[in-house]
Protein backbone atom coordinates (compact mmCIF):
# COMPACT_ATOMS: atom_id res chain seq x y z
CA UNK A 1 -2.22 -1.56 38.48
CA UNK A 2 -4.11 -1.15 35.14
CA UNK A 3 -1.22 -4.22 34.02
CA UNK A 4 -2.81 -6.31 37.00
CA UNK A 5 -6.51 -5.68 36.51
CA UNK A 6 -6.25 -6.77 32.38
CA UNK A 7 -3.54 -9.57 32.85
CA UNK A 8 -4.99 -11.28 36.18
CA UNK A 9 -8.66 -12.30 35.14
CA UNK A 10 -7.01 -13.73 32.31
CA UNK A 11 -4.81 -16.01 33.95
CA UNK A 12 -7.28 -17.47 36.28
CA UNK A 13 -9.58 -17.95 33.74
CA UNK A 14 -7.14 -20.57 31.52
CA UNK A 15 -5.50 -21.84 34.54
CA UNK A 16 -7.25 -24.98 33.83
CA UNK A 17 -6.08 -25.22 30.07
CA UNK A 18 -2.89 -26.92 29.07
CA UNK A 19 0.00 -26.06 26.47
CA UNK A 20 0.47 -28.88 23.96
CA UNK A 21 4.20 -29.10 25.41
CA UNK A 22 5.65 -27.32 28.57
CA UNK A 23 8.31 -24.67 28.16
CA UNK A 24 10.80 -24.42 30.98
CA UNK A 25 10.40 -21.04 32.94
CA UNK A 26 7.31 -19.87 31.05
CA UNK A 27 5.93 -16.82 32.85
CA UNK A 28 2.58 -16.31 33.89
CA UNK A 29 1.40 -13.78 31.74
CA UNK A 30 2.87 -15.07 28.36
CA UNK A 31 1.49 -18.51 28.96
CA UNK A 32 -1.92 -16.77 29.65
CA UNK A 33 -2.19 -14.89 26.13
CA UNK A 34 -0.35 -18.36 24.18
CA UNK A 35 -3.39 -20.12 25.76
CA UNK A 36 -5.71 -17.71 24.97
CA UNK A 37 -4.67 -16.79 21.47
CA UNK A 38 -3.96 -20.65 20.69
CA UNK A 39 -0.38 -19.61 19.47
CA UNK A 40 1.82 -22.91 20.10
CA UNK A 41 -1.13 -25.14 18.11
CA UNK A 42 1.04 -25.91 15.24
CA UNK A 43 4.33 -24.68 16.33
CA UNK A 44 7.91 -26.89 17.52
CA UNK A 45 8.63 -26.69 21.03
CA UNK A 46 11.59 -24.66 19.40
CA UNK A 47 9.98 -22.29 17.82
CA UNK A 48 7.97 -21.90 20.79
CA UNK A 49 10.53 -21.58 23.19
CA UNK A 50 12.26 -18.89 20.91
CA UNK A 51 9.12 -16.87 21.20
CA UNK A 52 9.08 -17.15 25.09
CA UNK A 53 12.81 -16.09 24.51
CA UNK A 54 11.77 -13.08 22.56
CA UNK A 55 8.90 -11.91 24.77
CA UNK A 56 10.98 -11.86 27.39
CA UNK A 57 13.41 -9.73 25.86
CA UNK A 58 11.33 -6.89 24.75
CA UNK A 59 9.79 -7.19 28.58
CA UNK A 60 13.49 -6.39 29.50
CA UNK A 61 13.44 -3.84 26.67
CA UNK A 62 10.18 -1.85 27.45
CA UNK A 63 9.18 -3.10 30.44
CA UNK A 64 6.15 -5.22 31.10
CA UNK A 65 3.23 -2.52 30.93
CA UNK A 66 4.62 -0.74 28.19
CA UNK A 67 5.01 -4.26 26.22
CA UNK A 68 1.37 -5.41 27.36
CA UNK A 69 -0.14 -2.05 26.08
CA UNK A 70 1.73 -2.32 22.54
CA UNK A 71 0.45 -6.06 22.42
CA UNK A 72 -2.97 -4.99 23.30
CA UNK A 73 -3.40 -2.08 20.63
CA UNK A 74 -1.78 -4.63 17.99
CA UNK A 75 -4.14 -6.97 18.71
CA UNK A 76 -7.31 -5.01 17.17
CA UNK A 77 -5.45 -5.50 13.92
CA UNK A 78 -6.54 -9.30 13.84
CA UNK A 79 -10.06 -7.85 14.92
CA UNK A 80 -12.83 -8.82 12.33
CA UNK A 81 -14.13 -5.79 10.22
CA UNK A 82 -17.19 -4.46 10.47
CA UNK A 83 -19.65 -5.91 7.73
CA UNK A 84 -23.58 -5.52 7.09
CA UNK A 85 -23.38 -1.15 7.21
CA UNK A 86 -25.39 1.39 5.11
CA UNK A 87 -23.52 2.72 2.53
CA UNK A 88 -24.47 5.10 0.22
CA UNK A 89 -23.15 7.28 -2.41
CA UNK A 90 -23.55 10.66 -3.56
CA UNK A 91 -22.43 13.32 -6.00
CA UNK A 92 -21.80 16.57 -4.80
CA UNK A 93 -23.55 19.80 -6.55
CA UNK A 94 -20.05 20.98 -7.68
CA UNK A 95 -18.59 22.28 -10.90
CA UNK A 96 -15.19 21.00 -10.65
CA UNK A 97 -14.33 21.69 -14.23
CA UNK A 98 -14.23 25.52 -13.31
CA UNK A 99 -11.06 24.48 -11.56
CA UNK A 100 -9.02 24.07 -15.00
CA UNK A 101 -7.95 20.88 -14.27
CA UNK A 102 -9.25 19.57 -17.74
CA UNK A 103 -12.12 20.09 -20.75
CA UNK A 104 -13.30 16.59 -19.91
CA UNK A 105 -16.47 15.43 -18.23
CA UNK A 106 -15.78 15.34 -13.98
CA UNK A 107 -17.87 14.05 -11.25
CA UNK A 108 -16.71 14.64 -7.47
CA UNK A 109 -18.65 13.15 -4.79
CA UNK A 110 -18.88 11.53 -1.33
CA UNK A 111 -19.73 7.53 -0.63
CA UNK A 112 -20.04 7.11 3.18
CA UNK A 113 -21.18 4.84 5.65
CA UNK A 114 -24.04 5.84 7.89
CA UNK A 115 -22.97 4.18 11.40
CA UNK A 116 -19.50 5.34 11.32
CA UNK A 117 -19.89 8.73 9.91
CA UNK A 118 -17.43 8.34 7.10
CA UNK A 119 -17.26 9.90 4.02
CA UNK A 120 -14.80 9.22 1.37
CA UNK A 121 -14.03 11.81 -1.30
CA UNK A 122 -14.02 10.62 -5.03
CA UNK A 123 -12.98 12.95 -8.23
CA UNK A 124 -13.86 11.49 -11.34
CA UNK A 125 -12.28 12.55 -15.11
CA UNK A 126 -13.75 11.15 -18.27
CA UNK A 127 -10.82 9.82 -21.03
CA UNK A 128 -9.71 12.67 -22.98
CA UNK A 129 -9.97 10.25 -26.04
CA UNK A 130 -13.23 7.77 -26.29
CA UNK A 131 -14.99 8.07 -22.65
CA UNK A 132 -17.73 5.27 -24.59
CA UNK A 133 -15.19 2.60 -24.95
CA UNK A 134 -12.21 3.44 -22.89
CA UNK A 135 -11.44 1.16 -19.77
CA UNK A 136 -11.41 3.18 -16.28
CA UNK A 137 -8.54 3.50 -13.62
CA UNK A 138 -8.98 3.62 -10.15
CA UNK A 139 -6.10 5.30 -8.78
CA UNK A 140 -5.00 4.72 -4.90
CA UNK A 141 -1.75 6.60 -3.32
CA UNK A 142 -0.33 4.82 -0.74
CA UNK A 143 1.50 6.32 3.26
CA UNK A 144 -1.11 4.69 4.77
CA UNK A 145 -2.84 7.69 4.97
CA UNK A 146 -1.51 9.96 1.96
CA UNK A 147 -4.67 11.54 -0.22
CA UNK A 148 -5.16 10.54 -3.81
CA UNK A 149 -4.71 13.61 -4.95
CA UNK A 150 -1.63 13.70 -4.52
CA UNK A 151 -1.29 11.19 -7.70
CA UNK A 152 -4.01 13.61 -9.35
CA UNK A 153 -1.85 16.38 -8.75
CA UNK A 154 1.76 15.56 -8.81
CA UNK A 155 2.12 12.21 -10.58
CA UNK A 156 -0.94 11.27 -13.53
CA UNK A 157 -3.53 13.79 -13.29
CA UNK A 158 -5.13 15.32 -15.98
CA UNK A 159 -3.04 18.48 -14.42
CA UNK A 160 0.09 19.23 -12.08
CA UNK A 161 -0.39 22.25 -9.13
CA UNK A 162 2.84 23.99 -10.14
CA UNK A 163 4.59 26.81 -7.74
CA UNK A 164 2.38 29.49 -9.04
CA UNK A 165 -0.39 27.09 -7.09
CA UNK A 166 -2.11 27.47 -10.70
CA UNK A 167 -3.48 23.48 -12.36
CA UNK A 168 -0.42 22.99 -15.66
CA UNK A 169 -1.95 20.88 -17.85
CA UNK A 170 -0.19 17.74 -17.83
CA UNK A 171 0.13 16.05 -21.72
CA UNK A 172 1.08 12.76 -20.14
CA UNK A 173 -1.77 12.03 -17.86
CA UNK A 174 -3.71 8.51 -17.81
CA UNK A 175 -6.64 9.78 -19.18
CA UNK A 176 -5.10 10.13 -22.29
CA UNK A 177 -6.74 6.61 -23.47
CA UNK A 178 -8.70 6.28 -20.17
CA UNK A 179 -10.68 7.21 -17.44
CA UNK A 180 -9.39 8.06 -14.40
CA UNK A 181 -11.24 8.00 -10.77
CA UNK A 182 -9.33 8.96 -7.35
CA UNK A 183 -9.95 7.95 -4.37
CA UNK A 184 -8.97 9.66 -0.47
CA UNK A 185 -9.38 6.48 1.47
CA UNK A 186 -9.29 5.44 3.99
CA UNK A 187 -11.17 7.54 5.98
CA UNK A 188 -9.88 10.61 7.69
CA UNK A 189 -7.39 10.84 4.02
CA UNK A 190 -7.65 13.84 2.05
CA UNK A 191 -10.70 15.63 1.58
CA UNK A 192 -12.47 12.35 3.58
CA UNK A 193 -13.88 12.22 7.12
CA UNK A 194 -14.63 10.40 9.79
CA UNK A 195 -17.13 11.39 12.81
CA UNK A 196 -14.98 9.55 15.53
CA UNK A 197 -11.46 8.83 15.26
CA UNK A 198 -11.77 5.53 16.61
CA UNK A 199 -13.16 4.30 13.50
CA UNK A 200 -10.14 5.02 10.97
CA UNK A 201 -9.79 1.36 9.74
CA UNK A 202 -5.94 0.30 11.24
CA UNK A 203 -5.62 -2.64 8.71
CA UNK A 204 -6.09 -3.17 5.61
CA UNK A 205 -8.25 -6.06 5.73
CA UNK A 206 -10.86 -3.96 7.36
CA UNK A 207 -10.23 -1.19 4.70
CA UNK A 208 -11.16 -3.76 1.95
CA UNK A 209 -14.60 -3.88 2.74
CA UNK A 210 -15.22 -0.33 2.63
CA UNK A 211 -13.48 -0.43 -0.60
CA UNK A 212 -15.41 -3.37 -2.47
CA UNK A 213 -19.00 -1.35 -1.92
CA UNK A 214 -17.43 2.12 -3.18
CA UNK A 215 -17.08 0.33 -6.38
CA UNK A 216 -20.20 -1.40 -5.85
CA UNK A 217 -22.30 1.67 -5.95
CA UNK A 218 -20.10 3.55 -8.12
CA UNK A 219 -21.08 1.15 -10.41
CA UNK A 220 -24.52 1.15 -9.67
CA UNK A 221 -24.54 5.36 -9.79
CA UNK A 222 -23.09 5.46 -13.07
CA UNK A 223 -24.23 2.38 -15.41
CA UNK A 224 -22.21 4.24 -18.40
CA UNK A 225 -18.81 3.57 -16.65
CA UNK A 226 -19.91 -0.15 -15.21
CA UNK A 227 -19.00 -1.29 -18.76
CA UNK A 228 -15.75 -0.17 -19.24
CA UNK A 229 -12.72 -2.56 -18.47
CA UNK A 230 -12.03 -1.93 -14.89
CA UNK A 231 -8.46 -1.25 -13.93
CA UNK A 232 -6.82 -0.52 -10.40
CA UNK A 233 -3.65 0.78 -9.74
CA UNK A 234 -1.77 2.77 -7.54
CA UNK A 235 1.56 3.10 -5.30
CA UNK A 236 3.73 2.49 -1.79
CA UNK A 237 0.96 1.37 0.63
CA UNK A 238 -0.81 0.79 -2.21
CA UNK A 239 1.18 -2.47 -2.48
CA UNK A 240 -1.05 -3.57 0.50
CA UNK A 241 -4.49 -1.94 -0.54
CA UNK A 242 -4.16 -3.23 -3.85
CA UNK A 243 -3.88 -7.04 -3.50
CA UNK A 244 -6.20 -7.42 -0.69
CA UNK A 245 -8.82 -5.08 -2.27
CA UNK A 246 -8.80 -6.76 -6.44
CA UNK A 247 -9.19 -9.98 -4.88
CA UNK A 248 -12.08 -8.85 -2.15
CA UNK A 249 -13.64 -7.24 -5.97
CA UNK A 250 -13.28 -10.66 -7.52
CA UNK A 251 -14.45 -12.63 -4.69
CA UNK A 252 -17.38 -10.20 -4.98
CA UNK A 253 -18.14 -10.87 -8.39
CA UNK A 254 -17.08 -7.69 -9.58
CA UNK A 255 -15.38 -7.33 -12.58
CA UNK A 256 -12.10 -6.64 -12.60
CA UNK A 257 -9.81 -6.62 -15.56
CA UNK A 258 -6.14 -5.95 -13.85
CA UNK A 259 -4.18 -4.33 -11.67
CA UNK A 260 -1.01 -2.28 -11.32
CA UNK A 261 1.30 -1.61 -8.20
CA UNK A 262 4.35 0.96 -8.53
CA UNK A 263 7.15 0.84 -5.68
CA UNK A 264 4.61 -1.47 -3.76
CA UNK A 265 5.34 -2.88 -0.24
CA UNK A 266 3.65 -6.59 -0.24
CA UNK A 267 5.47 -8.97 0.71
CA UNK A 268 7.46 -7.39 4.07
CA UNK A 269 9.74 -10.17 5.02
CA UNK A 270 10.93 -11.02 1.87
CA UNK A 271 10.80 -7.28 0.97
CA UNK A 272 12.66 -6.49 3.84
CA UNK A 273 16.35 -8.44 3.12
CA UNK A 274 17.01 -5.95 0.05
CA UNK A 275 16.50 -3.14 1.87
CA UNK A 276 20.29 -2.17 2.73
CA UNK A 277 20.96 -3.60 -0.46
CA UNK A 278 19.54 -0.97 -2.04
CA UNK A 279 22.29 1.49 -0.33
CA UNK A 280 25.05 -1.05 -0.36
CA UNK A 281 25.93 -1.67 -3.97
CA UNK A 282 23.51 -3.67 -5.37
CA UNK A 283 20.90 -1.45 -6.42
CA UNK A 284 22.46 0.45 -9.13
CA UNK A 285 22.76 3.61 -7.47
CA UNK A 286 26.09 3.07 -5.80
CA UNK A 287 26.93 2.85 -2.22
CA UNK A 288 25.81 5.42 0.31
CA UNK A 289 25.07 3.45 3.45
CA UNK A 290 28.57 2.69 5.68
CA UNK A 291 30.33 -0.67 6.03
CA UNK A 292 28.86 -0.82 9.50
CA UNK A 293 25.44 0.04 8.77
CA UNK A 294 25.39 -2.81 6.07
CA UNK A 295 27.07 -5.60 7.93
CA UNK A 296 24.91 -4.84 11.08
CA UNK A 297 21.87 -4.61 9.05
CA UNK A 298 22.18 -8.04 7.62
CA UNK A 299 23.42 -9.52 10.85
CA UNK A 300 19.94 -8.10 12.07
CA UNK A 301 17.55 -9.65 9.62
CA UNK A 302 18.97 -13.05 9.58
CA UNK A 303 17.60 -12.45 13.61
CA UNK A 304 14.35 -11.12 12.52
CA UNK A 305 13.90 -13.98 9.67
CA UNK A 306 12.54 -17.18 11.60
CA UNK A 307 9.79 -14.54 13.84
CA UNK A 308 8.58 -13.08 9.75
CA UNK A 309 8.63 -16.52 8.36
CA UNK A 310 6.42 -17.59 11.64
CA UNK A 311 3.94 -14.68 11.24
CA UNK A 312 3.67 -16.15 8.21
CA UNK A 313 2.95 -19.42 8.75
CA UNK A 314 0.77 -19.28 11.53
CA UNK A 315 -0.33 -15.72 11.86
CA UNK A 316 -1.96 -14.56 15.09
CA UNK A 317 -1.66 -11.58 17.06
CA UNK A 318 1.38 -12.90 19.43
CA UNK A 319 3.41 -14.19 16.17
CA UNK A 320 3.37 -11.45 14.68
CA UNK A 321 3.27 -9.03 17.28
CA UNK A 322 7.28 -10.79 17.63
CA UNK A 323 8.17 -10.53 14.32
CA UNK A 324 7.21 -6.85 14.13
CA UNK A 325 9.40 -5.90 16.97
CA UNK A 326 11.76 -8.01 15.65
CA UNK A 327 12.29 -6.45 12.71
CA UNK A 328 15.48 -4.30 11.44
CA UNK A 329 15.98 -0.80 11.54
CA UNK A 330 16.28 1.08 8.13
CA UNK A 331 19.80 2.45 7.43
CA UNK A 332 19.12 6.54 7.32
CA UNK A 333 19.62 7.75 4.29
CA UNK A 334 20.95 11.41 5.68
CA UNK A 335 20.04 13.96 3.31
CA UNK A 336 19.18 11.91 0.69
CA UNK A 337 15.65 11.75 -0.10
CA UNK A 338 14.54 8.44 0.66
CA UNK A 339 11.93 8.57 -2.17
CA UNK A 340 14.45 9.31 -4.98
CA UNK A 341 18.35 8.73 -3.74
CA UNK A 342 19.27 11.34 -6.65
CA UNK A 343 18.33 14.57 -5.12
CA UNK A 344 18.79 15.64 -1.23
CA UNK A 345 15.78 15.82 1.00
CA UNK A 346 15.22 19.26 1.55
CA UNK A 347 12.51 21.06 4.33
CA UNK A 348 9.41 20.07 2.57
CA UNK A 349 7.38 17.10 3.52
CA UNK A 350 8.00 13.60 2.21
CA UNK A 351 11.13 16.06 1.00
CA UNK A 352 8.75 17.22 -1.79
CA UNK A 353 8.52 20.92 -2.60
CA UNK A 354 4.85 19.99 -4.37
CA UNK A 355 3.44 18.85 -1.42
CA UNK A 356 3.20 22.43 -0.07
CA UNK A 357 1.95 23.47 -3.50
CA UNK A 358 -0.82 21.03 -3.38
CA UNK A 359 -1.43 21.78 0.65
CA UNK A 360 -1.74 25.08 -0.01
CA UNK A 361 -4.43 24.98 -3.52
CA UNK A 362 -6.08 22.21 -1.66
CA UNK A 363 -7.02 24.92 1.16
CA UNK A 364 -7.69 27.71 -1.25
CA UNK A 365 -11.61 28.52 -0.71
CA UNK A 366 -12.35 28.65 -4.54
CA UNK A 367 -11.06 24.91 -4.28
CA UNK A 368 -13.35 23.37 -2.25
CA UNK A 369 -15.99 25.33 -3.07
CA UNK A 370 -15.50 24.14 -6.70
CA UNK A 371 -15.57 20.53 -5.41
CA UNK A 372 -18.09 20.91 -3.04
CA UNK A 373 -16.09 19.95 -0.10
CA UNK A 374 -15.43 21.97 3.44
CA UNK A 375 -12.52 20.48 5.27
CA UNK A 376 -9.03 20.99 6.20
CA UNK A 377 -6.90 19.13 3.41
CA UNK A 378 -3.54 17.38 4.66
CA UNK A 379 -1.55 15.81 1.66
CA UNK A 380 -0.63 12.67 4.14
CA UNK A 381 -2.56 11.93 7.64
CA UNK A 382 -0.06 11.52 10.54
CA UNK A 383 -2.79 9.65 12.58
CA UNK A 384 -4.26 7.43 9.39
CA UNK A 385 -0.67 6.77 9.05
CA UNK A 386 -0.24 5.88 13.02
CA UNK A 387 -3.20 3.62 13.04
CA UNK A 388 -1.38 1.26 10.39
CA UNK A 389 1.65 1.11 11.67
CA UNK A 390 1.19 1.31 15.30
CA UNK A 391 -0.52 -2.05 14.65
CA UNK A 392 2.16 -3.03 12.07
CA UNK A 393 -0.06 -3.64 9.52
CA UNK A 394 3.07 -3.19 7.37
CA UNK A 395 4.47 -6.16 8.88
CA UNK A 396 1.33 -8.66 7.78
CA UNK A 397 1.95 -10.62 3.80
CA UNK A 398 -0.63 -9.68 1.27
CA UNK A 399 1.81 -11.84 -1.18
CA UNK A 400 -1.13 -14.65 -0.84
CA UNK A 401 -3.81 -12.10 -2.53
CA UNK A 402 -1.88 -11.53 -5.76
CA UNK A 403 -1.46 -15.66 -5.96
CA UNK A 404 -5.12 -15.32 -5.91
CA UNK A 405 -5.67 -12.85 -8.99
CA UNK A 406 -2.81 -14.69 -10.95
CA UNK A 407 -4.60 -17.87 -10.60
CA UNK A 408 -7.79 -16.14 -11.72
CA UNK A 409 -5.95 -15.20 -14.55
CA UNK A 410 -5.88 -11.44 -13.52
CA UNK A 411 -3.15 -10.07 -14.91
CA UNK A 412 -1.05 -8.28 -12.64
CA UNK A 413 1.49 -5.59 -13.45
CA UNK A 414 4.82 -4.63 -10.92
CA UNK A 415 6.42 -1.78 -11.68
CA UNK A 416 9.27 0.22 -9.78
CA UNK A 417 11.43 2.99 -9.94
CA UNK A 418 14.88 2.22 -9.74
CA UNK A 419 16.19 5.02 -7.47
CA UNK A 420 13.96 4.67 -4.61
CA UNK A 421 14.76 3.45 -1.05
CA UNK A 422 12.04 3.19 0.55
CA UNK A 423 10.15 0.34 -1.34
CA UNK A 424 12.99 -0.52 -3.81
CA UNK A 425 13.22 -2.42 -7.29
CA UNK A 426 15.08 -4.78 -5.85
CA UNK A 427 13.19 -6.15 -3.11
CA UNK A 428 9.71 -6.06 -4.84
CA UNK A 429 12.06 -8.25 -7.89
CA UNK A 430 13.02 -10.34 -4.90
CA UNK A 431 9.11 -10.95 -3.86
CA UNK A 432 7.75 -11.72 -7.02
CA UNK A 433 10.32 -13.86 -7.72
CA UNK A 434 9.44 -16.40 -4.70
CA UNK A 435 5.68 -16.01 -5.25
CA UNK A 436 4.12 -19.02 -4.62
CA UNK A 437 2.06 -19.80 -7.69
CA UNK A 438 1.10 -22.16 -10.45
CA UNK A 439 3.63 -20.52 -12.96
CA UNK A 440 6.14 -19.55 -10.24
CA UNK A 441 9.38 -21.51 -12.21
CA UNK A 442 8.47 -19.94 -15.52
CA UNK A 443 8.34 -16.68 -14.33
CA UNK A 444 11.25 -16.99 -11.96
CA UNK A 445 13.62 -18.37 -14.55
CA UNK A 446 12.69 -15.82 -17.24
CA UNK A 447 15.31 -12.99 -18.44
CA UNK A 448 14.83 -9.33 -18.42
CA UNK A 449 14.57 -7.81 -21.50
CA UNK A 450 14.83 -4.22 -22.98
CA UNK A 451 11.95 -2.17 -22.43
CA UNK A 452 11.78 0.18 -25.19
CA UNK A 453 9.02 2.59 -25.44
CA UNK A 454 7.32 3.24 -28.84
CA UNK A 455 9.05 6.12 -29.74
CA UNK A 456 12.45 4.35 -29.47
CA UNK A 457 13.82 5.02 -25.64
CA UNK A 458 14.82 2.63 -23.46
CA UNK A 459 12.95 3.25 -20.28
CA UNK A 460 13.76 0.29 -18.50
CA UNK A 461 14.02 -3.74 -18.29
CA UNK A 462 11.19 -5.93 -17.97
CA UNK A 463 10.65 -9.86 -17.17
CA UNK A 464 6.87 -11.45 -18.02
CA UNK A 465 5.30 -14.38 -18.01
CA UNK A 466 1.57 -14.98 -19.26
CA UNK A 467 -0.09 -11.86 -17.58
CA UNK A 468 2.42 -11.49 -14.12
CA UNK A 469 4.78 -8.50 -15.22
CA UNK A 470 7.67 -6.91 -13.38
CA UNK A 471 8.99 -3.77 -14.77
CA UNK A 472 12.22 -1.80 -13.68
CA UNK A 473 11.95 1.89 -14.31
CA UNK A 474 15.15 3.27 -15.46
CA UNK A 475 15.71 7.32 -13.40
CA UNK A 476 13.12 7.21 -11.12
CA UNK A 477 12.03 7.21 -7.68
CA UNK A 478 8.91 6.47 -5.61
CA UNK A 479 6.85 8.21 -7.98
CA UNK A 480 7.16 7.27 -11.74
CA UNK A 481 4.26 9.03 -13.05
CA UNK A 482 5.93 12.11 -11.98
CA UNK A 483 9.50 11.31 -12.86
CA UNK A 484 9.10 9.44 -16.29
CA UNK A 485 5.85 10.99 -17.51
CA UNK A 486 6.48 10.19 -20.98
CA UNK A 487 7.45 6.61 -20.19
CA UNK A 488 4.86 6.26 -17.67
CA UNK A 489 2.24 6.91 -19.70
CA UNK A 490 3.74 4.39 -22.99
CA UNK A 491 3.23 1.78 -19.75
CA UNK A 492 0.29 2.06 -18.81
CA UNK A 493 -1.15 2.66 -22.75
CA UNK A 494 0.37 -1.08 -23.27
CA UNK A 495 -0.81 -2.57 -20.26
CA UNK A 496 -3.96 -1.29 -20.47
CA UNK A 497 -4.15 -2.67 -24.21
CA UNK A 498 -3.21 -5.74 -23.01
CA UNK A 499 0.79 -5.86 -23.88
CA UNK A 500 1.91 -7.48 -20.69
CA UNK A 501 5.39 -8.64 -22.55
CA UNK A 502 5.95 -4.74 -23.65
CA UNK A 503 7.54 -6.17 -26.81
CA UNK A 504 4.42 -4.87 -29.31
CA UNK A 505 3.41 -2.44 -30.99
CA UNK A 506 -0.06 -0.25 -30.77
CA UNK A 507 -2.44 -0.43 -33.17
């Protein structure tokens, strides 16, 4: 009944309207929401009819309510953000340098946003080196929904939570030559909040404006940092925030002087074709996905292709609500972990032994008392995580935002470990590859060459053009901070002093 009472009003109220073209068999209800969302404008009368064809098959699939309820929920994801809040920023009366972390100057605070009762937790570290002159990064881990902290703690961090669930100081970490700021967004992440669960941002488009006045008023806060070269980089979902949010900065007239994305998912359709690859023989790490699993997997992308390339092209909540159902199933990986293919999974979550080490000293009372926070920490947020993808946010191309900081002359830095299988080297190769911008044949037809790191190892293979950079990290997974620390660290020292080519020396 509750199908009847949201479909019905609907229909009566377009039956006037017309389709630019009819479609032979159309049923009631799709031709209501085509009308209504304006889909066909644009489209062939094939590519139409294979949508019709495609509706009705996931009606067969989960049955009409079901299918109406999923289309409804995705549809808040095309939804227009919330603008014109009151945000405000804070620092906490905390003394997080008791915690041992580091010697250096550290800030932790809250910015939130009055109507929606969020708060979003930021930890600040000064450069261990020249905190006048060196640039700042802002560091964003990725799920959707996994804390920052987690990179502060396992990956680049100033210090590691080892299984003692004691800070190790860590003699790689980014604020060697720079300062480093983490943030839990969005909200509900980490050591953030929200009053109502209904207002965890589900897309990253809405996400973005949050983002854009954090660094408005963290600017504005702290006038000594506003002048440093401005740098933000991150991981995974990251590959999403990232784009969307540098060129939201830009467009506000922020400045901004690159970015960085590790093991980044961007571009999903294109992303999405090397993804048995990976475990098929292509990827360098053997193959450990069966015969069947990679014929059947490419059989079912070449299906899913022409609904991706539509979202695409004409993106609206029924095109892409198609392509997202359409799209393949990831081979398992058994007990591999998915994050690194060289070690098995184990019990732990995200099959990472740390994450209960930082769980556990993110709970400790002399923690959060140190950093001025009271809440239940949770490395990654199931329902932060559920929000995204239940509206397949993962699904929508933030390919077009990078085009937009390359063509701003932003430089923009890919990197990826080379043993990961979730958001693998060789599909985010593939992406970059095809983007669609003013030097897109340069960069496309340029060779990889040795990446050698200044004390003489050969970390890994790079390709650059101008200031667009992709970088293969030899032995590592998801997470190259924690896996190459040394070499991680000889990256971002060069990219940072603007050695996008990785072929000179320091000064």
């Amino acid at each position: 009944m509750k199908f009847a009472l949201t479909i019905l009003p609907l229909i009566a109220a377009t039956q006037a309207l017309q389709l630019p073209f009819e479609i032979p068999y159309l049923n009631d209800e799709f031709k209501a929401m085509v009308i209504e969302e304006d889909t066909f404008n644009g489209l062939s009368f094939q590519d139409s009819m294979n949508l019709h064809k495609e509706w009705i098959r996931n009606e067969l699939k989960f049955g009409k309510t079901k299918l109406m309820k999923y289309f409804l929920n995705f549809k808040k994801s095309f939804a227009k953000p919330k603008t014109n809040l009151n945000y405000k920023l804070k620092q906490l009366d905390s003394t997080p340098e008791l915690l041992g972390f580091d010697s250096v100057k550290q800030i932790s605070g809250y910015f939130s946003i009055e109507e929606t009762e969020k708060e979003f937790f930021y930890w600040f570290f000064e450069s261990r080196n020249d905190p006048i002159n060196d640039p700042l990064i802002l560091w964003l881990s990725g799920g959707p929904g996994c804390s920052s902290n987690i990179g502060l703690a396992m990956e680049l961090g100033p210090s590691m939570i080892n299984a003692t669930i004691q800070p190790d100081f860590n003699p790689y970490a980014w604020n060697s030559n720079a300062s480093l700021l983490f943030l839990d967004q969005p909200a509900s992440v980490g050591f953030s909040t929200v009053g109502d669960q209904s207002e965890i941002p589900f897309t990253t488009e809405q996400a973005s404006i949050d983002f854009v006045n954090f660094v408005k008023l963290f600017r504005a806060k702290y006038p000594q940092y506003a002048k440093l070269d401005f740098h933000i980089a991150g991981e995974s979902y990251a590959g999403h925030y990232i784009p969307k949010y540098a060129a939201s900065v830009v467009d506000a007239n922020l400045p901004l002087k690159s970015v960085l994305i590790g093991n980044g998912i961007t571009d999903a359709v294109v992303q999405a074709k090397e993804t048995a690859n990976m475990g098929c023989g292509k990827g360098g790490i053997g193959k450990i996905y069966t015969d069947e699993e990679c014929s059947s997997y490419d059989a079912n992308y070449e299906r899913f292709l022409p609904y991706g390339l539509l979202c695409y092209a004409h993106p609206n909540p029924l095109t892409c609500f198609l392509s997202a159902l359409a799209s393949p199933n990831v081979p398992d990986s058994g007990d591999r972990n998915p994050y690194d293919s060289r070690i098995k999974c184990g019990d732990s979550p995200l099959c990472y032994e740390q994450m209960n080490y930082i769980d556990e000293y993110f709970n400790l009372p002399s923690t959060q008392k140190a950093l001025g926070v009271q809440k239940h920490f949770t490395p990654c947020d199931r329902d932060v995580g559920l929000h995204f993808t239940s509206n397949f946010d993962v699904m929508r191309p933030y390919q077009q935002y990078v085009t937009q900081l390359l063509e701003k002359q932003i430089p923009v830095l890919i990197y990826a470990g080379d043993k990961d299988l979730v958001c693998d080297w060789l599909g985010n190769l593939a992406w970059v590859n095809v983007l669609d911008y003013e030097d897109h044949d340069q960069f496309n037809k340029t060779e990889f060459i040795p990446w050698i790191t200044l004390n003489g190892t050969e970390a890994g293979e790079v390709k650059n053009y101008k200031h667009f950079t992709f970088l293969r990290v030899y032995e590592s997974g998801h997470m190259v901070p924690m896996d190459q620390p040394h070499n991680a660290l000889d990256m971002v020292n060069r990219w940072i002093n603007g050695d996008f080519s990785f072929q000179k020396k320091l000064n």
